[in-house]
C-alpha atoms as a PDB file:
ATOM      1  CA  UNK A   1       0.000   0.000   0.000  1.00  0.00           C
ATOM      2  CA  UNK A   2       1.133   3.308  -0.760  1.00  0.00           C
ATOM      3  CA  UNK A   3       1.008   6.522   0.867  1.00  0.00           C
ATOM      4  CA  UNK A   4      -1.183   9.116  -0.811  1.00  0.00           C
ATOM      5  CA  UNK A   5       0.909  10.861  -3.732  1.00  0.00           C
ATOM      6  CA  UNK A   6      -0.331  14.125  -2.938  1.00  0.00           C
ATOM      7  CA  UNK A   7       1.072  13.848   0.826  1.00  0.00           C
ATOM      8  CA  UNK A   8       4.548  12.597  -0.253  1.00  0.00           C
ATOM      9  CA  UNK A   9       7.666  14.179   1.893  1.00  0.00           C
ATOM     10  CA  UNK A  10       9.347  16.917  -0.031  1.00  0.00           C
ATOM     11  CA  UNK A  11      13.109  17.158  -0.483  1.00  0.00           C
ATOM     12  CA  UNK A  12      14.703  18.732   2.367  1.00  0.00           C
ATOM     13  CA  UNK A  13      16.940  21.574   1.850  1.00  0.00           C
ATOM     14  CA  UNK A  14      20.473  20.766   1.525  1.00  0.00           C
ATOM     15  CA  UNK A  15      21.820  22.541   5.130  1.00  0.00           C
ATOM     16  CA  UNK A  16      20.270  19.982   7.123  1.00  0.00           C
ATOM     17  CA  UNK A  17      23.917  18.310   6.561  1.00  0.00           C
ATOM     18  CA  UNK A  18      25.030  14.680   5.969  1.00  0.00           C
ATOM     19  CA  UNK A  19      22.096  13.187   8.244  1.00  0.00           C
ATOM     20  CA  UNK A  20      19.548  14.824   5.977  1.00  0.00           C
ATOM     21  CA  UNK A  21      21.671  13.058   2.615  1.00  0.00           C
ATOM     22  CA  UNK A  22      21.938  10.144   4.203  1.00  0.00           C
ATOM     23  CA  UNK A  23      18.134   9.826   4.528  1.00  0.00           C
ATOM     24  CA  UNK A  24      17.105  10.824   1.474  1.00  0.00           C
ATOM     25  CA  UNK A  25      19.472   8.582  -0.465  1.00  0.00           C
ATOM     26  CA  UNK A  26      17.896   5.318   1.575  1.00  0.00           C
ATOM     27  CA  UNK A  27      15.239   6.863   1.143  1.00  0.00           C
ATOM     28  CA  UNK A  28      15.132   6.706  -2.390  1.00  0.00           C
ATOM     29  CA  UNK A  29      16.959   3.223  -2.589  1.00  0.00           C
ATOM     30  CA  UNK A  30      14.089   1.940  -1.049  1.00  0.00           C
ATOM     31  CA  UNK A  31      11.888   3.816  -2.509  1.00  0.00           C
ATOM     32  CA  UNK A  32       8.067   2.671  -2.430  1.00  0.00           C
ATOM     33  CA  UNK A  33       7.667   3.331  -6.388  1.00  0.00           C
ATOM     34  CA  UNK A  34       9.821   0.272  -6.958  1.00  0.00           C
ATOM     35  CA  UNK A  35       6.444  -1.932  -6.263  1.00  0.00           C
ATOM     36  CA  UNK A  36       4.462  -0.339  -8.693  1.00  0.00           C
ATOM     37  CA  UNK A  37       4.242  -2.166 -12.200  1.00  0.00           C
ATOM     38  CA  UNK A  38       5.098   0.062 -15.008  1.00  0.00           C
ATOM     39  CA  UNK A  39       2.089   1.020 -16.457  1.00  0.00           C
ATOM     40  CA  UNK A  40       0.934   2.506 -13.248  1.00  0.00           C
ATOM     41  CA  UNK A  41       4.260   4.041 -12.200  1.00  0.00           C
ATOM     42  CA  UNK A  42       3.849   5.891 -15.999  1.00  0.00           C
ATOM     43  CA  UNK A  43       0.710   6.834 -15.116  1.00  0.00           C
ATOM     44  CA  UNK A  44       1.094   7.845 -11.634  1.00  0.00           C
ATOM     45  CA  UNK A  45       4.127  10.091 -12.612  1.00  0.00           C
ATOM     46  CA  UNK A  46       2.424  11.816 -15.793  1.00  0.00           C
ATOM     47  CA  UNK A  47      -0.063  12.787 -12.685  1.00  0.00           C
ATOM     48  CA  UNK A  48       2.197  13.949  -9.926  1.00  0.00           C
ATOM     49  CA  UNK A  49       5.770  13.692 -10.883  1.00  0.00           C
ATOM     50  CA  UNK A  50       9.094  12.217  -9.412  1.00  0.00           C
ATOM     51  CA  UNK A  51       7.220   9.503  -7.302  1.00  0.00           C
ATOM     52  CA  UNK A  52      11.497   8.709  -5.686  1.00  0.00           C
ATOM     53  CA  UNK A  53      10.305   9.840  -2.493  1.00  0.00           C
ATOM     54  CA  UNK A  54       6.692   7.112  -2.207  1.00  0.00           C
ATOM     55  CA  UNK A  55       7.635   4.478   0.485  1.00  0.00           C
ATOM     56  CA  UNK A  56       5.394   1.410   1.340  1.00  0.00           C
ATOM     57  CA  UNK A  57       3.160   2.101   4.924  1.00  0.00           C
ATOM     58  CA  UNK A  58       4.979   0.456   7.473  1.00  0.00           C
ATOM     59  CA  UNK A  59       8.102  -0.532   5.752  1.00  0.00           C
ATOM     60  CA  UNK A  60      11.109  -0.726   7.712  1.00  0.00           C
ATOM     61  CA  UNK A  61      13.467   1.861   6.611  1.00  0.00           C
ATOM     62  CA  UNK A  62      17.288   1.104   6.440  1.00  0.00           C
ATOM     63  CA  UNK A  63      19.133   1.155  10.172  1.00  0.00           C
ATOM     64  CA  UNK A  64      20.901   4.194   9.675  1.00  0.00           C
ATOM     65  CA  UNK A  65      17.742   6.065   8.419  1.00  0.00           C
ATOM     66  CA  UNK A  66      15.901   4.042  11.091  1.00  0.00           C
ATOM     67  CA  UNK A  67      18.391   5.742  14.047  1.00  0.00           C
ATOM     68  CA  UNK A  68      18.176   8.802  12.362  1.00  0.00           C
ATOM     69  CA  UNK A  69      14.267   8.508  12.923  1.00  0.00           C
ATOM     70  CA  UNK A  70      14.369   7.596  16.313  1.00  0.00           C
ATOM     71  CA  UNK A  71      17.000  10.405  17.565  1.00  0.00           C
ATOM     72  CA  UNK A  72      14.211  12.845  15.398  1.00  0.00           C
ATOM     73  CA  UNK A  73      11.934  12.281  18.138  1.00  0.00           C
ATOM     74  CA  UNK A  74      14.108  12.413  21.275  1.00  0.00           C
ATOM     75  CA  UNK A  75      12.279  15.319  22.375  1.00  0.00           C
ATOM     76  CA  UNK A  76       8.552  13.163  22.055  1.00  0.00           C
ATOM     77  CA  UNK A  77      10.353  10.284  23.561  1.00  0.00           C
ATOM     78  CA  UNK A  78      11.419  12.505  26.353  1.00  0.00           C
ATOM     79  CA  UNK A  79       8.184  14.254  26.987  1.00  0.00           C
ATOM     80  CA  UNK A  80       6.281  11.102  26.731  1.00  0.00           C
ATOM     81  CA  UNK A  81       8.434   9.298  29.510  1.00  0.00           C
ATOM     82  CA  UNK A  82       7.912  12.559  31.921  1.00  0.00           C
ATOM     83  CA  UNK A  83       4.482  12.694  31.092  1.00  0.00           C
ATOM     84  CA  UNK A  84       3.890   8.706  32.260  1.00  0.00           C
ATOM     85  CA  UNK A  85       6.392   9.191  34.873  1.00  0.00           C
ATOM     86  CA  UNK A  86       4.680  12.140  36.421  1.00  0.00           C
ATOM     87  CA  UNK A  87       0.559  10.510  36.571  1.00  0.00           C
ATOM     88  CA  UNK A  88       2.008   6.782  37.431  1.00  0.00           C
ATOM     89  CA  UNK A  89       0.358   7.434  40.942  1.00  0.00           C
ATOM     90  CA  UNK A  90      -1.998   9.913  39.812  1.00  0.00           C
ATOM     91  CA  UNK A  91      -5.033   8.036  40.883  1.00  0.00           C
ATOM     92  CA  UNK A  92      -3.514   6.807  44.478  1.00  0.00           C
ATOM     93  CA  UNK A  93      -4.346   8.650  47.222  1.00  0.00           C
ATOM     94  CA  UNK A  94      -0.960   9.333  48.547  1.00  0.00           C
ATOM     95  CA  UNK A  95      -0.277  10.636  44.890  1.00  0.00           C
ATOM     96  CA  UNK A  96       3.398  11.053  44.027  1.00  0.00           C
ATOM     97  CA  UNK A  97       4.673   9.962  48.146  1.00  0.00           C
ATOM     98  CA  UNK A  98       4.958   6.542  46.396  1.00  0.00           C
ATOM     99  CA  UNK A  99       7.656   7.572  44.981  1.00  0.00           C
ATOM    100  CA  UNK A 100       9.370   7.449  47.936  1.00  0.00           C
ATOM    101  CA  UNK A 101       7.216   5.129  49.770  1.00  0.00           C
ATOM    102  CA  UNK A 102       7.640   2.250  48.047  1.00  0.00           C
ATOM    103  CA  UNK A 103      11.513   1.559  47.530  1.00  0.00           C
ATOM    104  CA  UNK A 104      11.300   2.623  51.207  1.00  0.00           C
ATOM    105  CA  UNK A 105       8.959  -0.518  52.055  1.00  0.00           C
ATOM    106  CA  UNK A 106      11.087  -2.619  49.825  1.00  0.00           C
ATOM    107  CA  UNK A 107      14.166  -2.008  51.172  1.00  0.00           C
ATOM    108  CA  UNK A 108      12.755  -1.981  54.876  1.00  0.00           C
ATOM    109  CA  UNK A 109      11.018  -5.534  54.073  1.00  0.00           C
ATOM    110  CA  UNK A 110      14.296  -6.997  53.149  1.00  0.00           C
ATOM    111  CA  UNK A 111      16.610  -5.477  55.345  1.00  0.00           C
ATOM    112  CA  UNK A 112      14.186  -6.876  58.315  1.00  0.00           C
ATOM    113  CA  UNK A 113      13.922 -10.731  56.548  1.00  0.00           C
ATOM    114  CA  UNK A 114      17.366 -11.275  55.700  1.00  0.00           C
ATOM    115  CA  UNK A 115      19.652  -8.774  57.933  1.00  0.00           C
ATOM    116  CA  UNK A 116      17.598  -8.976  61.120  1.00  0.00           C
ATOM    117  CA  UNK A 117      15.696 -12.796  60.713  1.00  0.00           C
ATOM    118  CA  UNK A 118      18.496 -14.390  58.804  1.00  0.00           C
ATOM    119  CA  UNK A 119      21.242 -12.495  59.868  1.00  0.00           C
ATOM    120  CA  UNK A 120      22.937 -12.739  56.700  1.00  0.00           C
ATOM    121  CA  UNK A 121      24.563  -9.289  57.010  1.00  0.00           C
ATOM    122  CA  UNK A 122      26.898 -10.574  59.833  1.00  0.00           C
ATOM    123  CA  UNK A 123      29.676 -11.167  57.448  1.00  0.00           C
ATOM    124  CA  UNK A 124      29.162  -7.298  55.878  1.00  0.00           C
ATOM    125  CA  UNK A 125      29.838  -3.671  57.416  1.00  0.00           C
ATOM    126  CA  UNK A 126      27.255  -1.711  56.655  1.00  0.00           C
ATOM    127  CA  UNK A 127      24.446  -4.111  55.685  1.00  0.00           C
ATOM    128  CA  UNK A 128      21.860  -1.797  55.426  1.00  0.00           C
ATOM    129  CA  UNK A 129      23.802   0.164  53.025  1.00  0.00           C
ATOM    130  CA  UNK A 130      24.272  -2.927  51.311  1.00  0.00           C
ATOM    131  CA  UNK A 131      20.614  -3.507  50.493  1.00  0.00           C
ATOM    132  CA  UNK A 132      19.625  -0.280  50.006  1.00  0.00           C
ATOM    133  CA  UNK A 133      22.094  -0.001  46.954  1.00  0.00           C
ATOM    134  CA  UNK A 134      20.864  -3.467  45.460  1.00  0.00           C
ATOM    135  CA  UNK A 135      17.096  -2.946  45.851  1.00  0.00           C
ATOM    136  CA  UNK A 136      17.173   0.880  44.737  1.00  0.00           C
ATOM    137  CA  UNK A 137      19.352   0.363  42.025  1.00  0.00           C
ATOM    138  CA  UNK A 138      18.248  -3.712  40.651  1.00  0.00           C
ATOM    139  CA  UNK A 139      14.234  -1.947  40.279  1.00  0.00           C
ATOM    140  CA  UNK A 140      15.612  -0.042  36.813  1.00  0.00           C
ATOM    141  CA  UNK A 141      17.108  -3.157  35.291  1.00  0.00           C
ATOM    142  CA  UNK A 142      13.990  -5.361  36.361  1.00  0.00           C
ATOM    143  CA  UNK A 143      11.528  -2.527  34.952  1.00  0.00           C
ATOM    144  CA  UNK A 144      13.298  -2.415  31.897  1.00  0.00           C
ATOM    145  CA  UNK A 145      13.073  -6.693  31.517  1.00  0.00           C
ATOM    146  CA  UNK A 146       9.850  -7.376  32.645  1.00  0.00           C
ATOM    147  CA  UNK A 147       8.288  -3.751  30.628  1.00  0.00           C
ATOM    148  CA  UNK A 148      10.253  -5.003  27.859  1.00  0.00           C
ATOM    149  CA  UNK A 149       8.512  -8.392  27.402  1.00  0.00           C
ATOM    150  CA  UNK A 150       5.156  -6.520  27.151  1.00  0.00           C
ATOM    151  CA  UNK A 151       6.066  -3.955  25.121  1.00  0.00           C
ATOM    152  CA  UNK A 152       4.794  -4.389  21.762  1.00  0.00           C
ATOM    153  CA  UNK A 153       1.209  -5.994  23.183  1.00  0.00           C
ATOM    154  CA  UNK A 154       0.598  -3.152  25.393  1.00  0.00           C
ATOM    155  CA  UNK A 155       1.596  -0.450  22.843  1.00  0.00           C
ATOM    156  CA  UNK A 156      -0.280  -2.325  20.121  1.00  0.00           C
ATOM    157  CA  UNK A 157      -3.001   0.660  19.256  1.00  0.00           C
ATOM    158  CA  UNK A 158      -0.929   3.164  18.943  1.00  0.00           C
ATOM    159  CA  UNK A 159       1.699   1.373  16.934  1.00  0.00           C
ATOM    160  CA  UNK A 160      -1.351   0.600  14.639  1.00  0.00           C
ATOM    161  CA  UNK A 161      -2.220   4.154  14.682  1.00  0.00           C
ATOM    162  CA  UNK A 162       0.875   6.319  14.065  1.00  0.00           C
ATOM    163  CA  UNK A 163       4.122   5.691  11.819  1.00  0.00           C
ATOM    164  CA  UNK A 164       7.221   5.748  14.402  1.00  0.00           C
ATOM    165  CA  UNK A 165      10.345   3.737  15.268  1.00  0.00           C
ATOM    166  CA  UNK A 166       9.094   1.319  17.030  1.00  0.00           C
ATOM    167  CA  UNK A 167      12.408   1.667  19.332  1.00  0.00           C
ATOM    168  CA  UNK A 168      11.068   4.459  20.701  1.00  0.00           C
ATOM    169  CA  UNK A 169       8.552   2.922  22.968  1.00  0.00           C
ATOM    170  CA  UNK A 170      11.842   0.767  24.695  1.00  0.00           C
ATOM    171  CA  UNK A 171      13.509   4.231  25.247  1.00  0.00           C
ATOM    172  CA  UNK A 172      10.192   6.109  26.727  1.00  0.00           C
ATOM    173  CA  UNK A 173       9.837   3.189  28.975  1.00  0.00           C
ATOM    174  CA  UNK A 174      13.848   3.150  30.088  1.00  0.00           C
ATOM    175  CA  UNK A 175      13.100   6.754  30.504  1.00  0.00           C
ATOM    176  CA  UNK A 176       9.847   6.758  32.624  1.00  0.00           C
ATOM    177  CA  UNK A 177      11.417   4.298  34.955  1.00  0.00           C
ATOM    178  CA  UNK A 178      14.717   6.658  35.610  1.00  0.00           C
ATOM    179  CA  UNK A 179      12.324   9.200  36.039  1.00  0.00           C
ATOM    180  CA  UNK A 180      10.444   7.268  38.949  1.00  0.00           C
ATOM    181  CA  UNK A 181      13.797   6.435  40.689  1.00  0.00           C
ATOM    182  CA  UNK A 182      15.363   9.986  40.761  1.00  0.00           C
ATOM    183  CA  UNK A 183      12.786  10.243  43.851  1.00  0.00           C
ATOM    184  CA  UNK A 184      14.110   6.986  45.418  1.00  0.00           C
ATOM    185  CA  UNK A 185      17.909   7.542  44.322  1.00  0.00           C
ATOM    186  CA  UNK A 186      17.330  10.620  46.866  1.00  0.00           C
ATOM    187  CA  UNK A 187      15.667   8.723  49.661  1.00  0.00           C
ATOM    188  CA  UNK A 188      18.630   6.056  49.060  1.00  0.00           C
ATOM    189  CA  UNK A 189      21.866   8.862  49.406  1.00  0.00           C
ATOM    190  CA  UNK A 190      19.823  10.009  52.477  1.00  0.00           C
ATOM    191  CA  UNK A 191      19.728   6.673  54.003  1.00  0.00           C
ATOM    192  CA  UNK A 192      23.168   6.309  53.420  1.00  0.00           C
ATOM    193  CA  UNK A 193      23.845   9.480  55.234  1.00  0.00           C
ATOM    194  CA  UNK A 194      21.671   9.105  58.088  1.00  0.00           C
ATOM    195  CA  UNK A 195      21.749   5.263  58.966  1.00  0.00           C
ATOM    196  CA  UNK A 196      24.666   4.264  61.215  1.00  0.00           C
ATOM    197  CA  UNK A 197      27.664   3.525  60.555  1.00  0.00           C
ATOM    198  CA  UNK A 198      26.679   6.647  58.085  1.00  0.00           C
ATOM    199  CA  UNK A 199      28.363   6.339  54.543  1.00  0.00           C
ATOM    200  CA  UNK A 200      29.622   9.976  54.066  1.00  0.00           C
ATOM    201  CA  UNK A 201      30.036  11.733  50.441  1.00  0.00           C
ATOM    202  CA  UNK A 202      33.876  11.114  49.028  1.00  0.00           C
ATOM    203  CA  UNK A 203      35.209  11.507  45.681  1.00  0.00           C
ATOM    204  CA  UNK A 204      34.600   7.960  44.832  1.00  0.00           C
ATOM    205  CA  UNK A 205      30.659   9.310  44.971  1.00  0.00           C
ATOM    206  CA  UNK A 206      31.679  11.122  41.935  1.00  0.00           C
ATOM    207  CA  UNK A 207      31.233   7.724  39.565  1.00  0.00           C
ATOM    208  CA  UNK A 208      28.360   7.450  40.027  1.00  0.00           C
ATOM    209  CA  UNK A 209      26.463   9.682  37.319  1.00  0.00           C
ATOM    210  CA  UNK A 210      28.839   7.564  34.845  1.00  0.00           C
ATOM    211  CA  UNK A 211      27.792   4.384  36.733  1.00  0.00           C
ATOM    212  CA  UNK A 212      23.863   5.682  36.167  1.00  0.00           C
ATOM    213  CA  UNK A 213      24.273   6.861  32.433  1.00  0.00           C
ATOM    214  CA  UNK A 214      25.925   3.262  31.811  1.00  0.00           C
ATOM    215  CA  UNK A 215      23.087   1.418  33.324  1.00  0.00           C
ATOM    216  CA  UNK A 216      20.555   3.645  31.838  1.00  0.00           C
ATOM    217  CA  UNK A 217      22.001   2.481  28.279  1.00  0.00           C
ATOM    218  CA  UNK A 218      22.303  -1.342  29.242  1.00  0.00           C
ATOM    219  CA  UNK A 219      18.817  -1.238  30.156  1.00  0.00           C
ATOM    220  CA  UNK A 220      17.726   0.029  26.968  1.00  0.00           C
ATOM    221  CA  UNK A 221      19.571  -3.015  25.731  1.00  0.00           C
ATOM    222  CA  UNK A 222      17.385  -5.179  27.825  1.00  0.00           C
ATOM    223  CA  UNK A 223      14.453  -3.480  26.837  1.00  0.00           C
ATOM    224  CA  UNK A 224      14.914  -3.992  23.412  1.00  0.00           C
ATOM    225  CA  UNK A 225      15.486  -7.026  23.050  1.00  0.00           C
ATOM    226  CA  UNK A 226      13.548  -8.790  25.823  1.00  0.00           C
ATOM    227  CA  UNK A 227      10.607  -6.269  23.500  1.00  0.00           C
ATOM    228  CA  UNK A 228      11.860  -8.393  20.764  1.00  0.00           C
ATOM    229  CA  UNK A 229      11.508 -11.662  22.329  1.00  0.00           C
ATOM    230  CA  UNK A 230       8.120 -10.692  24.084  1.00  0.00           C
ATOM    231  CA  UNK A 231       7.131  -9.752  20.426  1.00  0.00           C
ATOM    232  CA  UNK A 232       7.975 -13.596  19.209  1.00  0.00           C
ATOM    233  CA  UNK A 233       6.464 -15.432  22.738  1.00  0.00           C
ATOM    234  CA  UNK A 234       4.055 -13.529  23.985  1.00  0.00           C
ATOM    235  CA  UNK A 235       3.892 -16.054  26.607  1.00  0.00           C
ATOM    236  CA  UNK A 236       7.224 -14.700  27.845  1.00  0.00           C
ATOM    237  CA  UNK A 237       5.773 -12.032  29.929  1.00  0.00           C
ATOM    238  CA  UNK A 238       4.160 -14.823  32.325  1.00  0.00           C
ATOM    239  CA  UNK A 239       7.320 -15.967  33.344  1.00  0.00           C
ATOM    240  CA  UNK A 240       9.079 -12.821  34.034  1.00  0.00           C
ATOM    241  CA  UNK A 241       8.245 -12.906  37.898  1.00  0.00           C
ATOM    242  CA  UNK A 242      10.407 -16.028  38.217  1.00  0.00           C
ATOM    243  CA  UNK A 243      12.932 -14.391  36.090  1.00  0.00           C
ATOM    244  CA  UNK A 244      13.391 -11.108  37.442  1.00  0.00           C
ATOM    245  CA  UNK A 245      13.744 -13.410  40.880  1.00  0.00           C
ATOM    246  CA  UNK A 246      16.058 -15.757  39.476  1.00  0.00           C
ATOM    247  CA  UNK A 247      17.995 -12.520  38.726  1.00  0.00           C
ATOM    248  CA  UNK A 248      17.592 -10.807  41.855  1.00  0.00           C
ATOM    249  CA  UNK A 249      19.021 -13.635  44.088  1.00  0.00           C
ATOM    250  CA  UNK A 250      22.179 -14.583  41.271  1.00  0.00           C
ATOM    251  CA  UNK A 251      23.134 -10.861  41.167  1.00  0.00           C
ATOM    252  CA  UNK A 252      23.740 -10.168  44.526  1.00  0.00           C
ATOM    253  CA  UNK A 253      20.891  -7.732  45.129  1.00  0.00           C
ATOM    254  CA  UNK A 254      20.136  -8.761  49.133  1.00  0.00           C
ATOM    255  CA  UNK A 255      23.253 -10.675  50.341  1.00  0.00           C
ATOM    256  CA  UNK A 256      26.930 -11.354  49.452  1.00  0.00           C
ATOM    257  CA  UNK A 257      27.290 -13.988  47.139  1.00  0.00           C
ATOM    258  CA  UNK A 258      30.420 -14.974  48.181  1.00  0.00           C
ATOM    259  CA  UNK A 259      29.178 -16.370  51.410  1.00  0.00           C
ATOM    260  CA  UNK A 260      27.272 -18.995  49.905  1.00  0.00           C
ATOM    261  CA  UNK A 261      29.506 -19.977  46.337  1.00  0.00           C
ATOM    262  CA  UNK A 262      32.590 -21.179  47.045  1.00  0.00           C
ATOM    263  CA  UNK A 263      33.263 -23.013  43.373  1.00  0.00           C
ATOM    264  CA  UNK A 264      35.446 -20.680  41.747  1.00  0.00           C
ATOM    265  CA  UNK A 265      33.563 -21.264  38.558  1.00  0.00           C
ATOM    266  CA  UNK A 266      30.277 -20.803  39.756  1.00  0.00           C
ATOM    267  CA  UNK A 267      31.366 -17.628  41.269  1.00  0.00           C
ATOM    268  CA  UNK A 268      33.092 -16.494  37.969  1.00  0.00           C
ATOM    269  CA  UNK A 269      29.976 -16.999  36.286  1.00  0.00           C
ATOM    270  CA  UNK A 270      27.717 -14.918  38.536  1.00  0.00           C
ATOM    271  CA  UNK A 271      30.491 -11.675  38.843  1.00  0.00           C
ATOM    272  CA  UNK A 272      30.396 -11.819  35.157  1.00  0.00           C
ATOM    273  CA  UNK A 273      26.868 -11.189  35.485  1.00  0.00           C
ATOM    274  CA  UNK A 274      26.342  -7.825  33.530  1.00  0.00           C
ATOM    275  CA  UNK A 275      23.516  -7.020  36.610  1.00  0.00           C
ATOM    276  CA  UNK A 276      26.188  -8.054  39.636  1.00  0.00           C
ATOM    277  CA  UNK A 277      28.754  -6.234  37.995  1.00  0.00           C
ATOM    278  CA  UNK A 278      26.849  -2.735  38.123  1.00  0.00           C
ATOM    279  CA  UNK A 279      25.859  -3.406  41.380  1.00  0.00           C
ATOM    280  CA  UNK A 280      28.925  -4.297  42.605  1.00  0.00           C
ATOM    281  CA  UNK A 281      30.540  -1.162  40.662  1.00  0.00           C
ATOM    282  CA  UNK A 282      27.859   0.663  42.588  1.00  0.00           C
ATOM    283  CA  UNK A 283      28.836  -0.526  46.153  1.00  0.00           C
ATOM    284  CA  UNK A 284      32.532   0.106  45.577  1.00  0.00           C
ATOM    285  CA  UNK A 285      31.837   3.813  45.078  1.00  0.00           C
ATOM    286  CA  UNK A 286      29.383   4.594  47.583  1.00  0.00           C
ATOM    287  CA  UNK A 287      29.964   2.468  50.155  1.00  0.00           C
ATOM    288  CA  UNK A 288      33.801   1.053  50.128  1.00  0.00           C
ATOM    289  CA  UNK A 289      34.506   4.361  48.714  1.00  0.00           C
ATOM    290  CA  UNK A 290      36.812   3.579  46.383  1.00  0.00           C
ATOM    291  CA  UNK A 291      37.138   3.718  42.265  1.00  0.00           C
ATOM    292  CA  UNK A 292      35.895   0.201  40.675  1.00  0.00           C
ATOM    293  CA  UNK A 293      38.833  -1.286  39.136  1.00  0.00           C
ATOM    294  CA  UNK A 294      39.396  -0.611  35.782  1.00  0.00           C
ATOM    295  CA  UNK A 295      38.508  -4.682  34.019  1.00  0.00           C
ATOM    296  CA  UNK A 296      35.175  -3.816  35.805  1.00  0.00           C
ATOM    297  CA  UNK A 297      34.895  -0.845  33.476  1.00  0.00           C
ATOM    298  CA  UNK A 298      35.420  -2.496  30.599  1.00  0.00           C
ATOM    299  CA  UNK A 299      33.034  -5.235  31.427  1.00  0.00           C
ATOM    300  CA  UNK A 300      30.191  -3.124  31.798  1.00  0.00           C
ATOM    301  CA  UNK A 301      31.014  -1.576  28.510  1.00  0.00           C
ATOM    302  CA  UNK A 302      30.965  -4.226  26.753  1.00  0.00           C
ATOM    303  CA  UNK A 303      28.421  -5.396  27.451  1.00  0.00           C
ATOM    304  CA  UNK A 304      26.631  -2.270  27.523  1.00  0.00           C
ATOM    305  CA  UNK A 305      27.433  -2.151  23.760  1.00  0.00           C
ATOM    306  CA  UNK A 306      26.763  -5.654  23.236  1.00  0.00           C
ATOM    307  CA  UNK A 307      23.249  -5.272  24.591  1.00  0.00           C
ATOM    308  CA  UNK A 308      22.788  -2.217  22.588  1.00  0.00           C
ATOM    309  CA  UNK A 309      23.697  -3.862  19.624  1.00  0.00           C
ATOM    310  CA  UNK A 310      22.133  -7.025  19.316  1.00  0.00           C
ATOM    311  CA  UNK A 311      18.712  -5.657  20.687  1.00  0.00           C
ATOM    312  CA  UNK A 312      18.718  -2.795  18.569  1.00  0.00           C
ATOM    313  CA  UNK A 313      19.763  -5.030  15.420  1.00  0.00           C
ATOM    314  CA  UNK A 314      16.903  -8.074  16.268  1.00  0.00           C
ATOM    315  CA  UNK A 315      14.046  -5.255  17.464  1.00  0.00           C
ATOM    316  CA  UNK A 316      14.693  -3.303  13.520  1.00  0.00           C
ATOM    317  CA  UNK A 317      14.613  -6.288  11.834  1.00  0.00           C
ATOM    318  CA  UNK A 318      10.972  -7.160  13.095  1.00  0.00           C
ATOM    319  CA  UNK A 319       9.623  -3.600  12.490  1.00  0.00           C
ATOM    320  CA  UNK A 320       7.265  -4.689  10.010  1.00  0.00           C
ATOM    321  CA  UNK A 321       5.845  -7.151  11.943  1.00  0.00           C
ATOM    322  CA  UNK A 322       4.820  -5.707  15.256  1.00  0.00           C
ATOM    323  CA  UNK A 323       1.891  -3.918  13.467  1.00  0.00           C
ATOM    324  CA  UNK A 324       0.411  -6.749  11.265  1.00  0.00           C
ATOM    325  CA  UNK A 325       0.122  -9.338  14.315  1.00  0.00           C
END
């Protein structure tokens, strides 16, 4: 099907710059006149002209012109994730304290269970601190996994309803969910303040914007392509409670890992855990206060890039699909 001739994009001017060229020649390499037998392409262009610019509805465009797309509408995707962010609680009665409240009762639940009832914080100095930094900062990645897997069914009318990079739905939602934690990140650097044996700002503090902005992107990794896979089996989302628990307990979230693995593989495989490793990067800033070492750095960014990669790669290639189905 092709867009109506008379509503075709014109040519941009030339100072938009390479990013405007680039666009227009994939454009035009794909262009939507190429699926039109001759007769009617004759005819068509007697009628209206150069038909180079006509492109199928719903085609996927070319990656680069697809990125171009999406970084278009950064300013939609940002005021989109604010705008969710800001009414999640809207209709609660406590409004926006839930914010705050509920990492709060989270933390407070766990600390209680497995620091007081357990006593698994023996082995640890500051246990509370501990927890704090692995429930605060563990909620982004596991609203990123298990928002991912219901991505493209919950976003399914307006997907039928507007032509977009369908990547931009993963970044609103990575978005809206760093949104809701700048509350909590607060509540968390009080805590650390104000709980004995009081975890005081140092330089190390200082990583931990980088720490955030590297997270941020790995979870738009996970969002993409657990949106992919929640695309393929939408049974998927069902099983993302045991999942995001599975993760939770291998990455170190509530107690040291180290107390309980002793098999120097085992414990190889759960550090290189790209959620342990943040964490743990996390922890040695703000609590140890000291700089993570530097193979812990390039860990995360590879596989910050990694995740970036293949989801962004296996979510374009299924464009055209998560409107038909």
């Amino acid at each position: 099907m092709l867009r109506n001739p008379m509503t075709r994009t014109p040519k941009r001017p030339e100072t938009r710059g390479l990013r405007s060229q680039w666009r227009r020649a994939w454009s035009t390499r794909q262009a939507g006149d190429a699926l039109l037998s001759a007769p009617m392409r004759s005819e068509l262009q007697d009628r209206y002209g150069s038909l180079s610019h006509l492109r199928r509805v719903g085609s996927r465009p070319p990656l680069r012109e697809y990125a171009t797309e999406l970084w278009d509408r950064r300013h939609f995707i940002w005021a989109g994730a604010r705008g969710e962010a800001l009414t999640k609680y809207s209709n609660e009665r406590l409004g926006m304290g839930w914010f705050i409240l509920r990492p709060i009762l989270d933390a407070a639940f766990y600390w209680v269970i497995f620091g007081l009832l357990l006593r698994l914080g023996e082995t640890s100095s500051n246990y509370v601190a501990f927890i704090l930094v692995g429930v605060f900062m563990f909620q982004l990645t596991s609203h990123a996994i298990t928002g991912g897997a219901t991505l493209i069914r919950s976003s399914k009318p307006m997907i039928r309803a507007f032509a977009f990079p369908r990547a931009a739905l993963a970044a609103s939602l990575v978005l809206r969910e760093l949104f809701v934690a700048f509350p909590a990140m607060g509540v968390m650097f009080i805590a650390l303040m104000a709980i004995p044996p009081h975890e005081l700002p140092t330089a190390s503090w200082s990583f931990f914007p980088v720490l955030l902005a590297l997270h941020t992107a790995m979870n738009l990794g996970f969002a993409l392509l657990f949106g992919w896979l929640g695309s393929l089996l939408p049974d998927l989302a069902q099983a993302m409670s045991f999942a995001t628990r599975f993760l939770m307990y291998g990455s170190a979230v509530i107690f040291p890992i180290e107390r309980f693995i002793e098999h120097p593989t085992a414990l190889a495989i759960i550090e290189a855990n790209p959620i342990y490793l943040v964490l743990d990067m996390y922890r040695t800033a703000l609590i140890d206060g000291g700089a993570p070492p530097a193979s812990q750095w390039l860990s995360l960014l590879l596989w910050t890039a990694g995740l970036l990669t293949v989801g962004f790669a296996l979510f374009w290639r299924d464009e055209e699909r998560y409107g038909r189905e």
